[in-house]
Every structure is written in structure tokens, then in C-alpha cells.
Protein backbone atom coordinates (compact mmCIF):
# COMPACT_ATOMS: atom_id res chain seq x y z
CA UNK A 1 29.64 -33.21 -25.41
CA UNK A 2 32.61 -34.71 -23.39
CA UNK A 3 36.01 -33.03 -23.23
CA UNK A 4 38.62 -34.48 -24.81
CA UNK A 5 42.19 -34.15 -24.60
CA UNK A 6 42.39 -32.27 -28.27
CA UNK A 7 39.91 -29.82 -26.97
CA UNK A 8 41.68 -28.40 -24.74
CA UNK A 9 45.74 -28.45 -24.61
CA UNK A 10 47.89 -26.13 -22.57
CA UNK A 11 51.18 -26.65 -22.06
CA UNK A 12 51.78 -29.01 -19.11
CA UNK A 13 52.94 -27.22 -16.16
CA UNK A 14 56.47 -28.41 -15.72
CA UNK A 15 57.22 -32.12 -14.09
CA UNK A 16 53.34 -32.85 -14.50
CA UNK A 17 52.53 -36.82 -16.61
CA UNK A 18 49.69 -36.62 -18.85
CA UNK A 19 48.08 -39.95 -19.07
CA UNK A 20 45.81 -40.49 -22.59
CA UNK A 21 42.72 -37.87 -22.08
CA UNK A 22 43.99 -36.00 -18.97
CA UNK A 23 43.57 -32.60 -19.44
CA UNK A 24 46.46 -29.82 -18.22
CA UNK A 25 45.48 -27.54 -16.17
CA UNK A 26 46.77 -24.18 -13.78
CA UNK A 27 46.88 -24.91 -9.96
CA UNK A 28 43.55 -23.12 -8.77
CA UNK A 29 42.10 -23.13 -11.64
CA UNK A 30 38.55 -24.88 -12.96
CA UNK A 31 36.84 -25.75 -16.71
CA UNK A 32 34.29 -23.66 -17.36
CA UNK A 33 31.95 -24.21 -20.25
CA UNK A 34 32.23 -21.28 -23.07
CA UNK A 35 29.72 -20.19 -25.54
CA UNK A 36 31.59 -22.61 -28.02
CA UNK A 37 30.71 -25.26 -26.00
CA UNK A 38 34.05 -26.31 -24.94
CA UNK A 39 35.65 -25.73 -21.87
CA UNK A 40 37.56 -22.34 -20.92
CA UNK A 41 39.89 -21.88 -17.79
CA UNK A 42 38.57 -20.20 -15.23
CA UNK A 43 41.36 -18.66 -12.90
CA UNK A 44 39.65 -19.54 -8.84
CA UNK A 45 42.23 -19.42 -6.90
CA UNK A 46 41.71 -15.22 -6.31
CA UNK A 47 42.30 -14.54 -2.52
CA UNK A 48 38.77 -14.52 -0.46
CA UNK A 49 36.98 -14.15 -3.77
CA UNK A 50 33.79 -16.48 -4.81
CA UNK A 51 32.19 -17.68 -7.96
CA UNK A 52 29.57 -15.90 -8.78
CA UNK A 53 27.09 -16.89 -11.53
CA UNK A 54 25.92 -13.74 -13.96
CA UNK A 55 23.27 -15.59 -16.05
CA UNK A 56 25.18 -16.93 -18.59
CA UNK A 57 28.79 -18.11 -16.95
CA UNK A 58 30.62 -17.93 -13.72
CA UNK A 59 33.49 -15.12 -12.34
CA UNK A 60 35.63 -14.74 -9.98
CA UNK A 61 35.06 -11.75 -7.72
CA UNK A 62 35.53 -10.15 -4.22
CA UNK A 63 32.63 -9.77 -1.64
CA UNK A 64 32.23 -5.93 -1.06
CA UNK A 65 29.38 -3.89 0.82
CA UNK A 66 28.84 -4.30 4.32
CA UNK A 67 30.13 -8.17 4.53
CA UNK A 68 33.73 -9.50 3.76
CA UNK A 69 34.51 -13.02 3.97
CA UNK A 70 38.43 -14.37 5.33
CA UNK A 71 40.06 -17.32 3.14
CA UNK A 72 39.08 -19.35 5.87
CA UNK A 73 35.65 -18.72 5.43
CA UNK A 74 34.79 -16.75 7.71
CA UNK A 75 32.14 -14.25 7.19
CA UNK A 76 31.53 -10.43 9.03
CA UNK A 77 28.95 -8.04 8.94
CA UNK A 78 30.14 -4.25 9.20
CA UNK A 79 26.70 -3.18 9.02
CA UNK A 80 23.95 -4.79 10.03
CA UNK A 81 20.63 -2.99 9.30
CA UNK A 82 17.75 -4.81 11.30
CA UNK A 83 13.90 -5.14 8.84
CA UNK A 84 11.29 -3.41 10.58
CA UNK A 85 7.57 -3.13 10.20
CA UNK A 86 4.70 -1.14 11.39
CA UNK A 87 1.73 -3.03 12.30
CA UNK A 88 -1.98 -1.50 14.04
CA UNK A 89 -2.86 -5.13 14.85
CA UNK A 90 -1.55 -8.31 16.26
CA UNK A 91 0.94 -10.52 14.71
CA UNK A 92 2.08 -14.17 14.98
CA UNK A 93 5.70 -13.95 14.81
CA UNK A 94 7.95 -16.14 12.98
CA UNK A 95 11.36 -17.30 13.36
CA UNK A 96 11.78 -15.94 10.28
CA UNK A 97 11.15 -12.38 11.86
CA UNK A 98 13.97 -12.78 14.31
CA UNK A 99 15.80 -9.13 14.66
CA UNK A 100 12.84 -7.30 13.31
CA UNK A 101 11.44 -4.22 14.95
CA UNK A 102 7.61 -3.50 15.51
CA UNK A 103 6.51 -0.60 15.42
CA UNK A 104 2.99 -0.78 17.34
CA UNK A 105 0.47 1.78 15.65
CA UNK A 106 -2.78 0.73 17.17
CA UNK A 107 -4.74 3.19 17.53
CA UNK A 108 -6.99 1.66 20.26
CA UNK A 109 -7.79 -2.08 22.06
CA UNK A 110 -4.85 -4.60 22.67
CA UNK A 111 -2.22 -5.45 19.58
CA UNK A 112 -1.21 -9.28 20.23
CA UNK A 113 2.43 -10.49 19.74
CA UNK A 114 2.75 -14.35 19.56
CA UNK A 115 6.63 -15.35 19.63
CA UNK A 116 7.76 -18.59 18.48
CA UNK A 117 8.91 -21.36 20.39
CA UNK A 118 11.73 -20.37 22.09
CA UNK A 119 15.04 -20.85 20.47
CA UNK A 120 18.54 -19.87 21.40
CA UNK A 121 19.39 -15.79 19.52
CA UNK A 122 15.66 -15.23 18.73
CA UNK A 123 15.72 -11.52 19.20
CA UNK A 124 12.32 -9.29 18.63
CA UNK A 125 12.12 -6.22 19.43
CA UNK A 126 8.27 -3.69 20.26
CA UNK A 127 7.91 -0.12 20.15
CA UNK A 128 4.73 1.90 20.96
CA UNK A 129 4.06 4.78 18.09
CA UNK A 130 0.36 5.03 19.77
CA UNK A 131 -0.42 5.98 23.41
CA UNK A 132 -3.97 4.88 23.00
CA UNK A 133 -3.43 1.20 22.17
CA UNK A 134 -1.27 -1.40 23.94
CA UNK A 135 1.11 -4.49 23.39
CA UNK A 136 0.58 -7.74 24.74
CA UNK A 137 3.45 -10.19 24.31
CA UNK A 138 2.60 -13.81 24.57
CA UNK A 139 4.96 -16.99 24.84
CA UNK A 140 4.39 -20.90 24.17
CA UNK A 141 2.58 -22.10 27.85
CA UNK A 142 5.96 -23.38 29.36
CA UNK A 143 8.22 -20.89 28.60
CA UNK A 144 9.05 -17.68 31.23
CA UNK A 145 9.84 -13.42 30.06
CA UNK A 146 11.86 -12.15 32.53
CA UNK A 147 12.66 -8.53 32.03
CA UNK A 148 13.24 -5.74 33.97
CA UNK A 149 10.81 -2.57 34.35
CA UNK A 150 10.51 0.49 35.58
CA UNK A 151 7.65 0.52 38.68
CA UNK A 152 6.42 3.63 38.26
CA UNK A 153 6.89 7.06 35.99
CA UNK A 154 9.53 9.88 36.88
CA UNK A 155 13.11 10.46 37.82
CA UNK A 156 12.74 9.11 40.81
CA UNK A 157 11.22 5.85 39.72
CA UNK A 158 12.20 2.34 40.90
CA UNK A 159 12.22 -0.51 38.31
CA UNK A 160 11.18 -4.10 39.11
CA UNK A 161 11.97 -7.57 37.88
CA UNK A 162 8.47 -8.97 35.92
CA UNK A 163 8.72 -13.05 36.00
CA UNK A 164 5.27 -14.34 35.24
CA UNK A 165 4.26 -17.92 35.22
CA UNK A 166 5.26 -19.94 32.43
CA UNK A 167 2.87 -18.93 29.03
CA UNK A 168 1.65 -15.88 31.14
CA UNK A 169 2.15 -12.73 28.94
CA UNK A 170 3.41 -9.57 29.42
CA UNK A 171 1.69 -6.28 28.79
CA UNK A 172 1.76 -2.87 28.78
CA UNK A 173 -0.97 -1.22 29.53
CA UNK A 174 -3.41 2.10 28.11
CA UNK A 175 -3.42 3.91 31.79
CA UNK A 176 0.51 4.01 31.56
CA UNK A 177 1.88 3.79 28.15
CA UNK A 178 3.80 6.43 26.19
CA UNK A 179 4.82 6.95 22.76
CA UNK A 180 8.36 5.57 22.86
CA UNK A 181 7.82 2.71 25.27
CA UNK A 182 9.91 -0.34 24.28
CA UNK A 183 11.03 -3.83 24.97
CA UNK A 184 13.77 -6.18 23.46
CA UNK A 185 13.33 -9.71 24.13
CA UNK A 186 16.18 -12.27 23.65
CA UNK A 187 15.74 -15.88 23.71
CA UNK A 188 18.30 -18.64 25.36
CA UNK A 189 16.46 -21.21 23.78
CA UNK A 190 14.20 -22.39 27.06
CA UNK A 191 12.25 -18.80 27.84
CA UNK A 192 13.12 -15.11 26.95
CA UNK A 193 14.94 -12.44 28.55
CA UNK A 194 14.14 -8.58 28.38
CA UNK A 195 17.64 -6.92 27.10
CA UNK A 196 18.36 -4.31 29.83
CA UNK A 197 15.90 -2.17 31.34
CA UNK A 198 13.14 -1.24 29.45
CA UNK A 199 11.18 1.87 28.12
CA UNK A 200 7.87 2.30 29.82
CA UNK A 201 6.17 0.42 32.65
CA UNK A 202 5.33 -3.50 31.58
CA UNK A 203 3.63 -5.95 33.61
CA UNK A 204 2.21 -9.47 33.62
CA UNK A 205 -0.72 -10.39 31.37
């Protein structure tokens, strides 16, 4: 039912003109339906806390964990913990997926990774957990990887810069993979970018 002014009647905070049917209420504060079904003051003014519903009514509380939010609303993350999966076959990755790690089990063949278009922050990241299978990474047909790679295996190894044509894959292959080998790919929203140099010895497609 509608509130009325008889409902609900506070005392009016000091210097404040009730016209017929306004309702006095604190600075900060909201109505709230109760279980009575009338309306309670809810105090929501609380310093970088949010309402929060509970199932049955809203609070006022503070964010806590691993992400605090400023007055201004501004949110940060003390601990990010990136999803990962384990996968022994290919995968068409969504944007969705974006900061997820694969683990590549395969046991044998080629394990196919399809990104997404290319979009600026999309981050995906590979890791071999099989020395007898092998990742293929494959773009949309304009976009570029660029990453850098080692040449060869051993301390004395050179690394290289692996460009291939636009929607040509990169790979790394049976005869020279290694449990461990890795790659990070970053996108700027045009192609993708290897993050630093990678683990193992990739090439094009």
C-alpha cells in the first residue's frame, strides 16, 4: 500500500518544511519496506559500504575479501586468482575465458586452440603437461601472433621473433616440446602479442 505521512513520522530534522504527505527523513538515509509492510529507515550513508540484499531485506555493509571499493567508486583487486582448466583436446575459446590457463594434457596428435576475435586485454594463457601431444594456436584470418621464442634448446640458445601471416597459427611441435613449455598471448585489440619470451620452442603453423 502507499506510504502515508501517519505511517511514518520522525521528528523533522531541524529547519526542514513538511508539506501535507512528505515524509521526514535522516540525510543518507532510504525507506525500506519491513515485514509489517510499512516502511523502516534504512541508515546508507556508511562510508564505502553497499546494499546488499539477504533474501528477505536490504543492509548496509562493507566489501571485504580480496576487493575493496573507494567512496568514489573505485574498485581493487588484492588478489586476483586466474580459472584454469585442463583439457586433452582442442578448444574454441571464448571471450568469456579471457585470463584462463590451459593446461594441455593430450596425450598424442595436435590439441587446437581457437581464440576469439581479437579484442583489446584478451589474455590466454597454454601450458604443455604432455610431451607427446602438441598445441596449435589459431587466430581469426586477418589477425597476426607475434611472440618471441627461443630457436633452439640449451643455455646457449638464441630466441627468435615468430610473425606469421595474418590467420597463420602458431605451433609447437612433438620433435621439440617439453613438459613445462608455455605461451601467454595478449591481445591489443587488432592481433596478439606473446608476453615476454616464452617456454619452449614455437613456430608458425
Amino acid at each position: 500500500m502507499p506510504l502515508q505521512h501517519s505511517n511514518y513520522n520522525p521528528d523533522l530534522k531541524a529547519g526542514a518544511v513538511a508539506d501535507e504527505g512528505d515524509l521526514a527523513i535522516t540525510e543518507g538515509s532510504i525507506l525500506v519496506g519491513a515485514s509489517t509492510g510499512l516502511g523502516t529507515e534504512l541508515d546508507a550513508s556508511g562510508d564505502t559500504k553497499i546494499l546488499v540484499g539477504n533474501a528477505t531485506t536490504i543492509t548496509s555493509v562493507a566489501m571485504s575479501g580480496d576487493a575493496t571499493m573507494s567512496n568514489a567508486g573505485v574498485v581493487a583487486v588484492t588478489n586476483f586468482v586466474r580459472e584454469g582448466e585442463t583439457t586433452t583436446a582442442g578448444e574454441n575459446l571464448l571471450v568469456a575465458d579471457s585470463g584462463k590457463v590451459i593446461f594441455s594434457a593430450g596425450t598424442s596428435s595436435t590439441q587446437t586452440y581457437v581464440l576469439p576475435a581479437a579484442a583489446m586485454g584478451l589474455t590466454y594463457t597454454f601450458i604443455l603437461t604432455h610431451a607427446d601431444g602438441e598445441i596449435l594456436i589459431d587466430q581469426a584470418a586477418s589477425e597476426v601472433i607475434t611472440i618471441t621464442t627461443f630457436a633452439a634448446v640449451g643455455a646457449d640458445a638464441d630466441t627468435a621473433i615468430v610473425a606469421p601471416a595474418g590467420g597463420t597459427g602458431i605451433k609447437g611441435t612433438a620433435a621439440t616440446n617439453a613438459v613445462g613449455d608455455s605461451l601467454t598471448l595478449v591481445s591489443d585489440g587488432v592481433g596478439w602479442f606473446g608476453v615476454g619470451i616464452t617456454s619452449g620452442i614455437w613456430a608458425s603453423q
